[in-house]
N, C-alpha and C. Protein backbone atom coordinates (compact mmCIF):
# COMPACT_ATOMS: atom_id res chain seq x y z
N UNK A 1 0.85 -1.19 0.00
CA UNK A 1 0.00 0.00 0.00
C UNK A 1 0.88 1.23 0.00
N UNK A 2 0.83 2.27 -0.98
CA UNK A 2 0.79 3.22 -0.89
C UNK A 2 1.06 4.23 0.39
N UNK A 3 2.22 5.07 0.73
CA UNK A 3 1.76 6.25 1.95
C UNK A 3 1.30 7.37 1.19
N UNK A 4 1.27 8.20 1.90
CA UNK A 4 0.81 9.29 1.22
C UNK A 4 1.68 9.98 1.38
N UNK A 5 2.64 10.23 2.64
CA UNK A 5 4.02 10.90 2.57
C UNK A 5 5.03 11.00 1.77
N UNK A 6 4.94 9.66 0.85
CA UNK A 6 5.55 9.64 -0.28
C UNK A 6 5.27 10.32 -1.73
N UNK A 7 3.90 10.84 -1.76
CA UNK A 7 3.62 11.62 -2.85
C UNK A 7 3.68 12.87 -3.51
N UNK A 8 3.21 13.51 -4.02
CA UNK A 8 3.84 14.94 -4.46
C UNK A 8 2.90 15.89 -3.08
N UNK A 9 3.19 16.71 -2.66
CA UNK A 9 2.55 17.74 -2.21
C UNK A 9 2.84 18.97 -2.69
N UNK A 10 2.21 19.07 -3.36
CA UNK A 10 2.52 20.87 -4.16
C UNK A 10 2.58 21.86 -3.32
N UNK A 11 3.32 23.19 -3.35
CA UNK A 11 3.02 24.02 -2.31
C UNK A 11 2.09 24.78 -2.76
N UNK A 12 1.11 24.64 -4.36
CA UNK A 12 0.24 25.65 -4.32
C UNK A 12 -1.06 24.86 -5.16
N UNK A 13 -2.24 24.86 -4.86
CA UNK A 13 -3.36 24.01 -5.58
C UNK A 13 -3.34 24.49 -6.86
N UNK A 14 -3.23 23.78 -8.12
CA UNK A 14 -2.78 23.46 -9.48
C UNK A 14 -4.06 24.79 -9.73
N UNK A 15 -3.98 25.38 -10.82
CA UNK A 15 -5.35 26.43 -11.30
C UNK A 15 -5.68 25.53 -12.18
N UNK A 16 -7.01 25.66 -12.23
CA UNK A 16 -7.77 24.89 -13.37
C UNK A 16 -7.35 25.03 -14.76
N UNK A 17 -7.12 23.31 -14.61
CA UNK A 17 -6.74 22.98 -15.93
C UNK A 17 -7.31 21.42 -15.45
N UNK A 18 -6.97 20.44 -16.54
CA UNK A 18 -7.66 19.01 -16.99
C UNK A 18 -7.45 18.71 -15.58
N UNK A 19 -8.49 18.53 -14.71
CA UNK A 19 -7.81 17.29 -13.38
C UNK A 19 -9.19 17.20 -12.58
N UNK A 20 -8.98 15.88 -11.92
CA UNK A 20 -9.97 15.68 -10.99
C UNK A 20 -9.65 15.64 -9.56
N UNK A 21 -10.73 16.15 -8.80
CA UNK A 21 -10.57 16.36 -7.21
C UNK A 21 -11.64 15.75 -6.22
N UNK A 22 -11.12 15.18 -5.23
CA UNK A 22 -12.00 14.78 -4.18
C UNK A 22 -11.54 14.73 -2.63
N UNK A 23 -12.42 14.79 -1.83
CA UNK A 23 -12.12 14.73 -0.50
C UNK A 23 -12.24 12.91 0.15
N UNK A 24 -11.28 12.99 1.31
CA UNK A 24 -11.34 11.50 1.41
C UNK A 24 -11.25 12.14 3.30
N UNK A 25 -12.09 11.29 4.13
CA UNK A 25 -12.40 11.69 5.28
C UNK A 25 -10.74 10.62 6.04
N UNK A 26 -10.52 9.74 5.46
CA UNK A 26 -9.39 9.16 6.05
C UNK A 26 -8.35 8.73 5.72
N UNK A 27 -7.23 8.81 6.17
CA UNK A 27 -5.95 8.34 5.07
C UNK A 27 -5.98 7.08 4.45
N UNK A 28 -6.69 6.12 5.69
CA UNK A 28 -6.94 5.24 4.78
C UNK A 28 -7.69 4.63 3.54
N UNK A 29 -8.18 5.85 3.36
CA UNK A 29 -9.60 5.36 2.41
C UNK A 29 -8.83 6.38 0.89
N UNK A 30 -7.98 7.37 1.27
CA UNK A 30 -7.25 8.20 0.05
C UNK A 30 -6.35 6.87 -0.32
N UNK A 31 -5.53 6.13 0.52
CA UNK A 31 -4.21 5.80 0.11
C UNK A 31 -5.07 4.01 -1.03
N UNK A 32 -5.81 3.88 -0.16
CA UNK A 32 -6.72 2.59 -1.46
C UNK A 32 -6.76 3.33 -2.32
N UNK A 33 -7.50 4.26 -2.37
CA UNK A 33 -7.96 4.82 -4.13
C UNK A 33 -6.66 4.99 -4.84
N UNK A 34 -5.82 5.51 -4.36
CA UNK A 34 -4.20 5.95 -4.58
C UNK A 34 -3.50 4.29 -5.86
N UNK A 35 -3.58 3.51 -4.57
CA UNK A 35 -3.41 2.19 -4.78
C UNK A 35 -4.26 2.01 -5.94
N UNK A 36 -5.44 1.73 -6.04
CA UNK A 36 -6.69 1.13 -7.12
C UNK A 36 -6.30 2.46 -8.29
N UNK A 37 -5.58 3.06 -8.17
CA UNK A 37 -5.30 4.42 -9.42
C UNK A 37 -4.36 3.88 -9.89
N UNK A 38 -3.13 3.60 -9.11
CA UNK A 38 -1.83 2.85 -9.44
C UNK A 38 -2.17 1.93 -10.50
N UNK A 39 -3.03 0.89 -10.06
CA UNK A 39 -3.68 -0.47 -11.05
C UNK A 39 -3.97 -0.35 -12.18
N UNK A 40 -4.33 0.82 -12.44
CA UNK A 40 -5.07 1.31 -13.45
C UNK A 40 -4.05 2.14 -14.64
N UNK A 41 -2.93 2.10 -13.72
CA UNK A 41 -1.78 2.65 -14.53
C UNK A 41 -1.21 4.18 -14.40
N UNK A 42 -1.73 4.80 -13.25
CA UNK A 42 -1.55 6.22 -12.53
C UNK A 42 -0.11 5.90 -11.94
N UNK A 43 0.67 6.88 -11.64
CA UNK A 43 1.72 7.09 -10.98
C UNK A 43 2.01 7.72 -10.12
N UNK A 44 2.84 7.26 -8.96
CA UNK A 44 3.32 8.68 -8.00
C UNK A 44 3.06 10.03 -8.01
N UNK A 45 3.78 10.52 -9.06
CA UNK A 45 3.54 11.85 -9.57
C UNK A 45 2.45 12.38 -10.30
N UNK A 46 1.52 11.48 -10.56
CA UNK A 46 0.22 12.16 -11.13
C UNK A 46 -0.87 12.61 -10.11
N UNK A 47 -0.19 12.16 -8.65
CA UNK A 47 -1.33 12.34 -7.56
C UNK A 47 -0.68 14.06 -7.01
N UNK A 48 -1.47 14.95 -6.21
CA UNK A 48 -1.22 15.77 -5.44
C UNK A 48 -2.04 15.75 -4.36
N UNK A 49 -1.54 16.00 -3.63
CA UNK A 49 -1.82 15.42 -1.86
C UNK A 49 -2.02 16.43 -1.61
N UNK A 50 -3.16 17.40 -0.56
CA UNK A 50 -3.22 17.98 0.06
C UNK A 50 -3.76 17.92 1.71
N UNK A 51 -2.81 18.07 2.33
CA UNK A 51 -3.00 17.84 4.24
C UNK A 51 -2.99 18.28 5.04
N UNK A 52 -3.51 18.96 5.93
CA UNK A 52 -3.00 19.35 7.26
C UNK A 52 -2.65 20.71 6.69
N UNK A 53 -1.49 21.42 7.98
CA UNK A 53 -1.76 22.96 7.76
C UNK A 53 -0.66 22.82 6.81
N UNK A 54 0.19 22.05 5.97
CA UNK A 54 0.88 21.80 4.94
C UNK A 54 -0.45 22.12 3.88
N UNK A 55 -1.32 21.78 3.36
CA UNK A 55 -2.26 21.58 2.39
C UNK A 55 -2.87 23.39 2.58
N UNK A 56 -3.46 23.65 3.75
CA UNK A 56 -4.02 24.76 3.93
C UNK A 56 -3.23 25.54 3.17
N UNK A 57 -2.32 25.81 3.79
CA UNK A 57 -0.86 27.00 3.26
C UNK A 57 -1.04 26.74 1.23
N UNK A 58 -1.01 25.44 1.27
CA UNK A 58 -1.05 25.19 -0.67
C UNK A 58 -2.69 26.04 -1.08
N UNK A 59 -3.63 26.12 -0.41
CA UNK A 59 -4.93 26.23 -0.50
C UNK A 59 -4.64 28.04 -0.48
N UNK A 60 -4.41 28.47 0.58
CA UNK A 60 -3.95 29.68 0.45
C UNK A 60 -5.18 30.65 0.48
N UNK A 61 -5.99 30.19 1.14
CA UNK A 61 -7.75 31.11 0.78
C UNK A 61 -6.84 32.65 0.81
N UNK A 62 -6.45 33.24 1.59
CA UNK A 62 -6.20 34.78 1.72
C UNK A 62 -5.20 35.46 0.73
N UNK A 63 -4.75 34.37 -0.44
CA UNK A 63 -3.65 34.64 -1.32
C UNK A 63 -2.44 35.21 -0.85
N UNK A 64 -1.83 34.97 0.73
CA UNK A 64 -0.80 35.50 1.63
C UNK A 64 0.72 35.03 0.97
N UNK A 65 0.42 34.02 0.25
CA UNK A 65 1.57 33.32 -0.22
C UNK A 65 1.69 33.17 -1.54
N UNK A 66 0.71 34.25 -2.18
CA UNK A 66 0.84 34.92 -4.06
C UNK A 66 1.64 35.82 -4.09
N UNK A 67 2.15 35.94 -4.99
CA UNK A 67 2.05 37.31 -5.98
C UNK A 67 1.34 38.19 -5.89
N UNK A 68 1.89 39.72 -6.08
CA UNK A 68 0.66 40.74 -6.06
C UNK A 68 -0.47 40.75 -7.11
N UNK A 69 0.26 40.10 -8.26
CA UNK A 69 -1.22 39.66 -9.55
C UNK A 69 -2.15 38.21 -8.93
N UNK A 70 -1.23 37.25 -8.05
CA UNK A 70 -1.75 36.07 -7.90
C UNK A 70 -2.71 36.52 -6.93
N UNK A 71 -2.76 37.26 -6.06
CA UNK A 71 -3.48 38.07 -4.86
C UNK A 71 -4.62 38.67 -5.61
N UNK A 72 -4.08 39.52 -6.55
CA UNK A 72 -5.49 40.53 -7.09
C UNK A 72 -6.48 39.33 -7.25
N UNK A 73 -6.08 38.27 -8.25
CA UNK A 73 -6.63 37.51 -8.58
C UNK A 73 -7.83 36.49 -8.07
N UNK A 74 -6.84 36.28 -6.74
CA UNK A 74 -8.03 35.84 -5.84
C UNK A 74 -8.71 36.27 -5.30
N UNK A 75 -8.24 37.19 -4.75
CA UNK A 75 -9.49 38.84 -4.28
C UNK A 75 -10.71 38.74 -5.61
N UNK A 76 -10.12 38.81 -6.88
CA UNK A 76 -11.35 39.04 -7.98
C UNK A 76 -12.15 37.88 -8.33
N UNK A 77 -11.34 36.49 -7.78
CA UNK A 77 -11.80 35.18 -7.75
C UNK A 77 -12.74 35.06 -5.93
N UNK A 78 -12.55 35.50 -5.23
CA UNK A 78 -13.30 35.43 -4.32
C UNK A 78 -14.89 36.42 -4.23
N UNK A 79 -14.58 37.82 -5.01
CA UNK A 79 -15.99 39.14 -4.74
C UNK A 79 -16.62 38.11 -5.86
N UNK A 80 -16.42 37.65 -7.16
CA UNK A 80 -17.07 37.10 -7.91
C UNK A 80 -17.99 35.96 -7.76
N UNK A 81 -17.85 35.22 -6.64
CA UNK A 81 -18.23 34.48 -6.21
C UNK A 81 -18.46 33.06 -6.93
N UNK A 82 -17.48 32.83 -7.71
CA UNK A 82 -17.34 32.07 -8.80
C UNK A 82 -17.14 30.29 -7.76
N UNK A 83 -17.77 29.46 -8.72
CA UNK A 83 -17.34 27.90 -8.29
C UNK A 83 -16.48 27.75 -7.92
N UNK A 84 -15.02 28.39 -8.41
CA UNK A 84 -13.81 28.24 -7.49
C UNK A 84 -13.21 29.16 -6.50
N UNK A 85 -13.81 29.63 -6.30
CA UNK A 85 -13.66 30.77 -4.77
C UNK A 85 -14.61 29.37 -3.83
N UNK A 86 -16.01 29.20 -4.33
CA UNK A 86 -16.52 28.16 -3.36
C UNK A 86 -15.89 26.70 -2.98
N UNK A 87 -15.19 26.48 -3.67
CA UNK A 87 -14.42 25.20 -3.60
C UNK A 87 -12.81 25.38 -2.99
N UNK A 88 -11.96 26.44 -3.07
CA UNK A 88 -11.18 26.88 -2.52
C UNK A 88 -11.91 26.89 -0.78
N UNK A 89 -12.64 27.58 -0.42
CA UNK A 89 -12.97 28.09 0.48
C UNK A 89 -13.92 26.60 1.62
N UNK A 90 -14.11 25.48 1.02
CA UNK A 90 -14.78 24.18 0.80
C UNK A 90 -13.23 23.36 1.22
N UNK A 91 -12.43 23.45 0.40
CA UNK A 91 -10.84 22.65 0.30
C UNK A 91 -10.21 23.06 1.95
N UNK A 92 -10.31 24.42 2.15
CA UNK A 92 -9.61 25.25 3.27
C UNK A 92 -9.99 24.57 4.76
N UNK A 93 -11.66 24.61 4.75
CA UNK A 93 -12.23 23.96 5.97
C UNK A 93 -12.08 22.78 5.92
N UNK A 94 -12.01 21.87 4.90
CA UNK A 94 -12.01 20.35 5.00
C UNK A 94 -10.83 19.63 5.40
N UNK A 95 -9.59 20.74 5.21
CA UNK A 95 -8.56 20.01 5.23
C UNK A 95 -8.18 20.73 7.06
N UNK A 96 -8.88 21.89 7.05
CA UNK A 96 -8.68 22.05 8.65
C UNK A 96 -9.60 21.28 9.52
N UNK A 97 -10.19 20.39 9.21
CA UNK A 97 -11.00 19.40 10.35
C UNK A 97 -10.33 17.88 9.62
N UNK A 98 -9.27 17.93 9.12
CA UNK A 98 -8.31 16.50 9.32
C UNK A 98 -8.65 15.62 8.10
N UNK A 99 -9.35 16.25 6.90
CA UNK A 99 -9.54 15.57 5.77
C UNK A 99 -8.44 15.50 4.66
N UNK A 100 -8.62 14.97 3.49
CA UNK A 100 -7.45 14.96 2.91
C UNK A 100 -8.12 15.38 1.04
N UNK A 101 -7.44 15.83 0.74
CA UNK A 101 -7.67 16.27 -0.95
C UNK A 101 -6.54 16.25 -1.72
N UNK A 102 -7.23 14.77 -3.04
CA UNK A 102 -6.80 14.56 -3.77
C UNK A 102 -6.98 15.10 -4.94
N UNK A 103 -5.99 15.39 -6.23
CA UNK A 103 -6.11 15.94 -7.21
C UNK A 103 -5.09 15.11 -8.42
N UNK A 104 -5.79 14.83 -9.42
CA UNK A 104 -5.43 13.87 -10.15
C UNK A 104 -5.61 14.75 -12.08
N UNK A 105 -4.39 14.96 -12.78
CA UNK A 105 -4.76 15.21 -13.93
C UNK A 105 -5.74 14.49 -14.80
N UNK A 106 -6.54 14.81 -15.30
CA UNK A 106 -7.40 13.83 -16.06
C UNK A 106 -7.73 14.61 -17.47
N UNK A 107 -6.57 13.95 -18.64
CA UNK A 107 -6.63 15.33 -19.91
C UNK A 107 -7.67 14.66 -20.67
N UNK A 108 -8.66 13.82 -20.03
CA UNK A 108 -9.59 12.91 -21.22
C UNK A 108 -10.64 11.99 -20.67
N UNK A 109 -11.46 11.77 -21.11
CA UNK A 109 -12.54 11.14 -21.02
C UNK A 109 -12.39 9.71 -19.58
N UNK A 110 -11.35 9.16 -20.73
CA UNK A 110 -11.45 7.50 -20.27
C UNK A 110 -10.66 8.02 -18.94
N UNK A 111 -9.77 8.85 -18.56
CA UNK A 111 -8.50 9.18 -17.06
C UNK A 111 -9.99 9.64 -16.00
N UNK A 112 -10.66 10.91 -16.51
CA UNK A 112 -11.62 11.28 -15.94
C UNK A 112 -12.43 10.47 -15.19
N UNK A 113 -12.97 9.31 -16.29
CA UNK A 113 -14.02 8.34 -15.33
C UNK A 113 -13.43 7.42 -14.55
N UNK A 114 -12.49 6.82 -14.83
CA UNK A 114 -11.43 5.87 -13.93
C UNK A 114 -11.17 6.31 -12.91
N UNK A 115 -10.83 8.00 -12.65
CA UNK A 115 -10.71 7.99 -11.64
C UNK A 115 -12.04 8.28 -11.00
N UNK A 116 -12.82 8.92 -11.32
CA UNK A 116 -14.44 9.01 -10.63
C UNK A 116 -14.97 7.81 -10.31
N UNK A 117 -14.70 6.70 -11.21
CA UNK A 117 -15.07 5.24 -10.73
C UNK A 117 -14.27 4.90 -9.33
N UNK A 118 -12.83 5.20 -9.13
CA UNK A 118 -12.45 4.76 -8.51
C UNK A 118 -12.49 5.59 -7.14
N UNK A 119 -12.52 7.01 -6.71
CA UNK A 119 -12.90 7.60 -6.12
C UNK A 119 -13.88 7.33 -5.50
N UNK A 120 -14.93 7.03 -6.32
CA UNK A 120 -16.44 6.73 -5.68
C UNK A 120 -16.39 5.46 -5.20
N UNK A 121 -15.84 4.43 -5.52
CA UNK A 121 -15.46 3.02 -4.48
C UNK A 121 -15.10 2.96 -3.40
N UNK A 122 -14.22 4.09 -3.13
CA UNK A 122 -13.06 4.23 -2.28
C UNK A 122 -14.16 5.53 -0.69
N UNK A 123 -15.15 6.09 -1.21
CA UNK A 123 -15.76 6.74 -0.32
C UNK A 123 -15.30 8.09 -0.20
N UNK A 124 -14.93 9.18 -1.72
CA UNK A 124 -14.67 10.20 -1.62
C UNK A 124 -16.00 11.02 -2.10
N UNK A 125 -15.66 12.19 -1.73
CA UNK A 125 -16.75 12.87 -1.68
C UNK A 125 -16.60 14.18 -1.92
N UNK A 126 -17.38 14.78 -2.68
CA UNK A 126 -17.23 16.18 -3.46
C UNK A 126 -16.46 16.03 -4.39
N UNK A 127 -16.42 15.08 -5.34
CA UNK A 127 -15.68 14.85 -6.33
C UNK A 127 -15.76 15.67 -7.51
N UNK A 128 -14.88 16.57 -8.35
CA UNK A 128 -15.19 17.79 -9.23
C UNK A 128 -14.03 17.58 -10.42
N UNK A 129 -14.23 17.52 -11.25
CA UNK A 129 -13.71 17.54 -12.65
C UNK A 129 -13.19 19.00 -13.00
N UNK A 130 -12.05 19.54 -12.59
CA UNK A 130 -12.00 21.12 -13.04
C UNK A 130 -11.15 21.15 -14.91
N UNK A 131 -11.86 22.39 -15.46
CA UNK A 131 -10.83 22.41 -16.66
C UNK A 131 -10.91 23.88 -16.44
N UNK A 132 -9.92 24.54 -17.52
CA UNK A 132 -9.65 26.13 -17.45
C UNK A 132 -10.88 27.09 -17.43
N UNK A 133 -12.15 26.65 -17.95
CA UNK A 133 -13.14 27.02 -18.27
C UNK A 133 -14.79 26.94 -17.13
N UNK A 134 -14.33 25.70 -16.53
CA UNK A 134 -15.23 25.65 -15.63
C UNK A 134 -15.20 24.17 -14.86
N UNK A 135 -16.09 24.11 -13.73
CA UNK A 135 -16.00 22.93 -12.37
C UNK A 135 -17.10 22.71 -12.78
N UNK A 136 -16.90 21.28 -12.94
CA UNK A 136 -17.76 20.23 -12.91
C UNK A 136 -18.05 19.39 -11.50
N UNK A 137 -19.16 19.80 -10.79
CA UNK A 137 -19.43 19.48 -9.87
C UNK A 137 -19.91 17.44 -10.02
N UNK A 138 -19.09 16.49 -9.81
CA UNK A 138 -19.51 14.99 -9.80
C UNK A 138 -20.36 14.57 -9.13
N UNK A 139 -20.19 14.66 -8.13
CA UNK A 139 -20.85 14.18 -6.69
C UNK A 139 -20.84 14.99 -5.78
């Protein structure tokens, strides 16, 4: 099995582009899906881990750890009240009450559902398909 300490942790949540996301209430229930992704032909590095006040800091709701454009940005991504200000702000609390969020590129159809298939086995929840254009709310 899989740790999760071993995987990528980004220091900043990827901006929408091709990938899928979900919350997993326990490590053990992320690091199966992790595993059952592996099977399927996923790799180490295609996962991003987000945890603890490590993950928060990547989440960054107050843009403290942008750029002054990356800042405007979220300021104009937060008054807008856009799907991803709500899901940022969704990511922030979940991972401060001990949850974990996974994020998986998915540039296509068949990556997309494999992992939504496998996600949804595994007992994740709020599962969202983001591309540059817009969040696809799954589950």
């Amino acid at each position: 099995m899989v740790s999760l300490e071993q995987l990528p942790h980004p220091e900043y949540l990827p901006y929408p582009n091709h990938y899928t996301a979900a919350f997993f209430a326990t490590r053990e229930a992320a690091e199966k899906a992790i595993d059952d992704l592996e099977l399927e032909g996923f790799e180490d590095e295609d996962f991003n881990i987000f945890e603890g006040d490590r993950g928060v800091d990547a989440i960054d709701l107050d843009g403290s750890h942008h750029t002054m454009l990356e800042r405007f940005m979220r300021q104009f991504i937060k008054f807008s009240d856009s799907a991803e200000w709500r899901f940022l702000s969704e990511a922030d609390q979940e991972l401060r009450n001990g949850h974990i969020l996974i994020c998986v590129p998915t540039g296509n159809d068949k990556d997309k559902n494999e992992v939504i298939d496998v996600f949804k086995r595994n007992g994740a929840y709020d599962i969202r398909y983001f591309t540059p254009l817009y969040i696809e709310e799954v589950v």
